[in-house]
Protein backbone atom coordinates (compact mmCIF):
# COMPACT_ATOMS: atom_id res chain seq x y z
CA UNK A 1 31.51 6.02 -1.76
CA UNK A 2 34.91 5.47 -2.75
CA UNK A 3 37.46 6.19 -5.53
CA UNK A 4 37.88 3.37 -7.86
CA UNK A 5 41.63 4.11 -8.36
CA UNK A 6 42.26 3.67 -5.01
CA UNK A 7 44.26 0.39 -4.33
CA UNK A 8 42.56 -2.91 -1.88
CA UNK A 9 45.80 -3.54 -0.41
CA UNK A 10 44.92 -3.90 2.89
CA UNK A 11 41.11 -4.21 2.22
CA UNK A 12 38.75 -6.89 3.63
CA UNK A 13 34.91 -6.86 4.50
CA UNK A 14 32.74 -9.60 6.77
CA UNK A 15 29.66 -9.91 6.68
CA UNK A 16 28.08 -12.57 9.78
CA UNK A 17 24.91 -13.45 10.46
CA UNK A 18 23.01 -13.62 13.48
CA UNK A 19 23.59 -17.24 14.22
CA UNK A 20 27.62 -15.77 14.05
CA UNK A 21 28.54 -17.32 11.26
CA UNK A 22 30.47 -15.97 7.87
CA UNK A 23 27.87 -14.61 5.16
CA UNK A 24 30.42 -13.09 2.89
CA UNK A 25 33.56 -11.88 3.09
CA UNK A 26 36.14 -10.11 0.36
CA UNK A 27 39.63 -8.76 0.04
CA UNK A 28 37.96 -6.73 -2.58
CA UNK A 29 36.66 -3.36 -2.49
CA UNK A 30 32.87 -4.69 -3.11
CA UNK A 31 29.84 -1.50 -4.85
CA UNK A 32 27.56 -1.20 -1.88
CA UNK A 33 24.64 -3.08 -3.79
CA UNK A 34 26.22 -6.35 -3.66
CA UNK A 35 26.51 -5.82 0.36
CA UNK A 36 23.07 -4.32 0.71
CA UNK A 37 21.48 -7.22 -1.65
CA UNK A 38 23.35 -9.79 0.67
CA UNK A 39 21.42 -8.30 3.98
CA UNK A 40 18.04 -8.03 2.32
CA UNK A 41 18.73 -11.76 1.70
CA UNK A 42 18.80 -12.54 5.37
CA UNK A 43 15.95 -14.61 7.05
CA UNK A 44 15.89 -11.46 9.21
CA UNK A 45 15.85 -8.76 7.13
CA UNK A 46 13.35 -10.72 5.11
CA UNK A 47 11.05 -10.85 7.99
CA UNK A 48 11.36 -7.16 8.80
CA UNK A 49 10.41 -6.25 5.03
CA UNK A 50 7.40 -8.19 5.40
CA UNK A 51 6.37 -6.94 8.37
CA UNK A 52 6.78 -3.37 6.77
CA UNK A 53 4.11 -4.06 3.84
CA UNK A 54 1.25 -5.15 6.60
């Protein structure tokens, strides 16, 4: 993904919702999980999982 020794200088990440607004956002270099935990947290994410298991 990326190299840990590699500085954030420079670095952000947004994460908005449908309804447009701010869900997360970071000046730090963030492991993938935390980003991918944050979507499956989403009403509409949420929804599509369920809709996967019927």
């Amino acid at each position: 993904m990326f190299n840990r020794e590699e500085t954030s200088e420079n670095f952000s990440i947004s994460l908005f919702g449908l309804d447009g607004g701010k869900k997360f956002s970071s000046t730090e270099i963030v492991e993938s999980n935390v980003i991918f935990n944050l979507v499956d947290s989403m009403p509409m994410r949420r929804q599509e999982l369920r809709n996967k298991q019927n």
